[in-house]
N, C-alpha and C. Protein backbone atom coordinates (compact mmCIF):
# COMPACT_ATOMS: atom_id res chain seq x y z
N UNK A 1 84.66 128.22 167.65
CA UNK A 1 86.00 127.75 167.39
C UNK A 1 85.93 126.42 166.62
N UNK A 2 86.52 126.38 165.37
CA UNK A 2 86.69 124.98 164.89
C UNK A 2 87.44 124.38 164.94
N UNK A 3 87.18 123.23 165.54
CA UNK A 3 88.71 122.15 165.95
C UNK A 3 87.80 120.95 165.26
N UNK A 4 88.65 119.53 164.72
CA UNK A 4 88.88 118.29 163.79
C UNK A 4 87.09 118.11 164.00
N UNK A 5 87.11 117.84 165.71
CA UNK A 5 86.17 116.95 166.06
C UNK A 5 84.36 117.57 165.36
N UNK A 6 84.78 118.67 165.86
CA UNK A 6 83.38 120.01 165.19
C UNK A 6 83.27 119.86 164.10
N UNK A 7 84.18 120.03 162.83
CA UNK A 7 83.94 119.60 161.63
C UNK A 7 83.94 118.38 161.04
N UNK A 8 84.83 117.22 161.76
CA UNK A 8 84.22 116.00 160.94
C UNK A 8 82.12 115.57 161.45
N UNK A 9 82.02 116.31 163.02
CA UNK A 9 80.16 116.48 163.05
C UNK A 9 79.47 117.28 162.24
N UNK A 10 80.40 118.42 161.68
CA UNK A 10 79.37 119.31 160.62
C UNK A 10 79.35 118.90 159.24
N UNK A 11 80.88 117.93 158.54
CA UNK A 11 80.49 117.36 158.03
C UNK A 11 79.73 116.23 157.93
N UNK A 12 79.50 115.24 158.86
CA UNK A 12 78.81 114.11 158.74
C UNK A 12 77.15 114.56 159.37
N UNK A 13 76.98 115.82 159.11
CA UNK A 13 75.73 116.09 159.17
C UNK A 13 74.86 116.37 158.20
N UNK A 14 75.86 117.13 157.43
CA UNK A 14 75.92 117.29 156.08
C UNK A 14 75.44 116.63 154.76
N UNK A 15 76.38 115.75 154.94
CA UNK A 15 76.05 113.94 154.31
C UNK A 15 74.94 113.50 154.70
N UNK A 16 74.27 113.22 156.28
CA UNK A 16 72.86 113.18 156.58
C UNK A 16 71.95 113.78 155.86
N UNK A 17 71.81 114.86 155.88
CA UNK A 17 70.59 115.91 155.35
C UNK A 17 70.97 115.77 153.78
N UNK A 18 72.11 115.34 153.31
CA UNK A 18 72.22 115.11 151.71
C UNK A 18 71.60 113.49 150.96
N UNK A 19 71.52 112.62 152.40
CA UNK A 19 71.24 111.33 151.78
C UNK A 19 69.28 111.29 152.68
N UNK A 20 69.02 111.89 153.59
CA UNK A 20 68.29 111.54 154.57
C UNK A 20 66.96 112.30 153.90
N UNK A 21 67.57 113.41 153.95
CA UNK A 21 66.51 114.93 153.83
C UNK A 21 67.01 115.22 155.22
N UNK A 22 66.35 117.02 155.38
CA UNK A 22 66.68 117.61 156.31
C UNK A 22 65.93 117.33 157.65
N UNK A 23 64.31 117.04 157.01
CA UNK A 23 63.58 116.72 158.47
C UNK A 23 63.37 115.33 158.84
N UNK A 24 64.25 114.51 158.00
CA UNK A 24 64.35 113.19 158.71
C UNK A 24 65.94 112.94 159.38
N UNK A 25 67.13 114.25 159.36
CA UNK A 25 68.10 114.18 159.87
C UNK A 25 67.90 114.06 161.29
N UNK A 26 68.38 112.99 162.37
CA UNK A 26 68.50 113.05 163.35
C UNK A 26 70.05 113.28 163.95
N UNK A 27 70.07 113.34 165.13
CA UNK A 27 71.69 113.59 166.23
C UNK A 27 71.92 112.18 166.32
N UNK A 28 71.42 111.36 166.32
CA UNK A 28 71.75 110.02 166.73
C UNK A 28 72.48 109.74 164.87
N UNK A 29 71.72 110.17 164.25
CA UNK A 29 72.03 110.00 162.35
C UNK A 29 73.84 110.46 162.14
N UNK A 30 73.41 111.98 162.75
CA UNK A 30 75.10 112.37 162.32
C UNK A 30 76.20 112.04 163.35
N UNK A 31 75.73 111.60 164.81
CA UNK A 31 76.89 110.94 165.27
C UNK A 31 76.84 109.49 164.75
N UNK A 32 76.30 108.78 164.52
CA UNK A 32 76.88 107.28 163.57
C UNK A 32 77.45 107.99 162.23
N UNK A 33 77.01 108.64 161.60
CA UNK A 33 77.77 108.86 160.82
C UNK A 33 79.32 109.18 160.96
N UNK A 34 79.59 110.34 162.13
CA UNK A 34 80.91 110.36 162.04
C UNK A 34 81.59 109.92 163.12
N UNK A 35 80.72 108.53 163.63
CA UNK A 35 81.46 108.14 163.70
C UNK A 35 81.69 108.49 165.50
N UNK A 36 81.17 109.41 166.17
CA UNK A 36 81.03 109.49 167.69
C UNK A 36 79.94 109.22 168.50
N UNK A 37 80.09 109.54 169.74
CA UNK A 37 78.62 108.94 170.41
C UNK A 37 77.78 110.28 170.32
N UNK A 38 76.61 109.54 170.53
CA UNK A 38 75.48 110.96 170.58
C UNK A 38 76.03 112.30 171.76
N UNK A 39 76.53 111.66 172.64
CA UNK A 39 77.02 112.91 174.30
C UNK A 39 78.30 113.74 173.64
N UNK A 40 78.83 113.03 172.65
CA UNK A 40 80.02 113.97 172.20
C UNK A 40 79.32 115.04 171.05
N UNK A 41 78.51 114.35 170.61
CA UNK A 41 77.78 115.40 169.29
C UNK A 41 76.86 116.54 170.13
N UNK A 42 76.15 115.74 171.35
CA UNK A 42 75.76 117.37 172.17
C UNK A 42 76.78 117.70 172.92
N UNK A 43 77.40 117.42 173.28
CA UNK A 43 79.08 118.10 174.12
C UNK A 43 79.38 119.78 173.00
N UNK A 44 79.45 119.34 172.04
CA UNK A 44 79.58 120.27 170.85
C UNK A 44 78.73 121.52 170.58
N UNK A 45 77.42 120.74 170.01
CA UNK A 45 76.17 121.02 169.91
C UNK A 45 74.78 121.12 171.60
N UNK A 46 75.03 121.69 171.94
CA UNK A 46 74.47 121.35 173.71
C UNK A 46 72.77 121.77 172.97
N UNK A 47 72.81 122.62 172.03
CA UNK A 47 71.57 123.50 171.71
C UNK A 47 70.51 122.25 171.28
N UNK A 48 70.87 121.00 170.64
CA UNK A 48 70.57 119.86 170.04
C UNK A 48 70.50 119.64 168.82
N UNK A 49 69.13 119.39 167.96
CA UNK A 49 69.45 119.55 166.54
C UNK A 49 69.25 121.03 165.57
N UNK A 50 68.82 121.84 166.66
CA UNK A 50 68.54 123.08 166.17
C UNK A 50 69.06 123.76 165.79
N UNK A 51 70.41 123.51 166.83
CA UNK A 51 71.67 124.34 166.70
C UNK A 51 72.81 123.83 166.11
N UNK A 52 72.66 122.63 165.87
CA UNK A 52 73.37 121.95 164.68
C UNK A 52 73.11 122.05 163.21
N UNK A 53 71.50 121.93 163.55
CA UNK A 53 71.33 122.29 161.84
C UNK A 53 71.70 124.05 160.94
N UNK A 54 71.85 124.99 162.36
CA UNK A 54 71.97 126.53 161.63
C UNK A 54 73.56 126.35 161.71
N UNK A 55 74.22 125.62 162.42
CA UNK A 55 75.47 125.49 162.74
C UNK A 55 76.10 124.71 161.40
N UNK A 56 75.37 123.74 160.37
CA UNK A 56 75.63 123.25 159.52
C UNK A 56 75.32 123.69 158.06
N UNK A 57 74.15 124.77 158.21
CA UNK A 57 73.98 126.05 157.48
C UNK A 57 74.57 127.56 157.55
N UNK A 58 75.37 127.28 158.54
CA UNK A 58 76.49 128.58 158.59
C UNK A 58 77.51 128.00 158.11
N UNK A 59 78.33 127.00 158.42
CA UNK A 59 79.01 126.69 157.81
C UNK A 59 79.74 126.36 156.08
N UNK A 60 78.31 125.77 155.56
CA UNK A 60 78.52 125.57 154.70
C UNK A 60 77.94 127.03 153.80
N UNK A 61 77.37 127.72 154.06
CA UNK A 61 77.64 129.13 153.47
C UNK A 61 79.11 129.68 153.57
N UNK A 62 79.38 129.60 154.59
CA UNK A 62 81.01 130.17 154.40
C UNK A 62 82.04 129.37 153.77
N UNK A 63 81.68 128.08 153.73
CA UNK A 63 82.33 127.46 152.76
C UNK A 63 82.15 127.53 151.38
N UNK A 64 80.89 127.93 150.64
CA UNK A 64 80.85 128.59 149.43
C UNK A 64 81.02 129.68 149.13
N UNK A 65 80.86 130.95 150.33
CA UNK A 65 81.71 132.17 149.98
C UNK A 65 83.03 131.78 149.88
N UNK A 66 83.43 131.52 150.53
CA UNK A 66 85.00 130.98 150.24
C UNK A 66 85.54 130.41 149.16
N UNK A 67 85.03 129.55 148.51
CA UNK A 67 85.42 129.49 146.91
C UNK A 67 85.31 130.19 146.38
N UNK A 68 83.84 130.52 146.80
CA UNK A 68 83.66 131.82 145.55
C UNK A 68 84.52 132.88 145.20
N UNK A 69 85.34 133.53 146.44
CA UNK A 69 86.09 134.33 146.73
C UNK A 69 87.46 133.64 146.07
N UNK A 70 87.86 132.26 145.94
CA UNK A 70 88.85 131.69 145.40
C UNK A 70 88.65 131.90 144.06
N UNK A 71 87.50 131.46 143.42
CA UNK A 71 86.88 131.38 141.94
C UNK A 71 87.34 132.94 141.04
N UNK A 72 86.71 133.92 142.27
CA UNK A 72 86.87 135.12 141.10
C UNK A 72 88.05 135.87 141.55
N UNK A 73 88.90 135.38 142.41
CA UNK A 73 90.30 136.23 142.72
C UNK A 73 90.99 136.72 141.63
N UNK A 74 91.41 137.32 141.08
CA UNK A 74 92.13 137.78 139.93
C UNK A 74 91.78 138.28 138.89
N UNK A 75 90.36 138.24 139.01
CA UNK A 75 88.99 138.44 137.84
C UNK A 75 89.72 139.75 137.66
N UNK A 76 89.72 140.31 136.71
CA UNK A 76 89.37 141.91 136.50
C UNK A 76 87.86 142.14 136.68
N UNK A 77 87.55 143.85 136.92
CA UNK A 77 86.36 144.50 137.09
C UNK A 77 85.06 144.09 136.07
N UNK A 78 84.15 144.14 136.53
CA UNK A 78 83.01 144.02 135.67
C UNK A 78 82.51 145.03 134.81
N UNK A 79 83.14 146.67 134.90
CA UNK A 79 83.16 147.55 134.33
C UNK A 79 83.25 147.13 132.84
């Protein structure tokens, strides 16, 4: 379920692994980043960074299908 708090952590994890790299992203990294304490980022995430990081790679795949799907709406066939 996505509610505010889940995505401003998947985004500011995001931003981590974009400024950090991925294997120097820590939980302590993306809760200063957005900004909550580390117990609220595993409150979320209980799995730790494991399940944050596939949780931040699912996400943002469906966020580029999703344009994508915006991008070619109306396209005619490739025929």
């Amino acid at each position: 379920m996505e509610t505010p708090v889940r995505t401003r952590i998947l985004e500011a994890t995001f931003a981590c692994i974009a400024k950090f790299g991925l294997a120097k992203t820590t939980m302590d990294d993306a809760a200063r980043e957005a900004g909550l304490s580390r117990a609220t980022v595993y409150r979320y995430f209980p799995g730790g960074r494991d399940e944050l990081v596939r949780e931040v790679v699912a996400w943002e795949v469906a966020r580029f299908f999703l344009r994508l799907a915006e991008a070619v709406a109306g396209v005619g066939g490739f025929a």
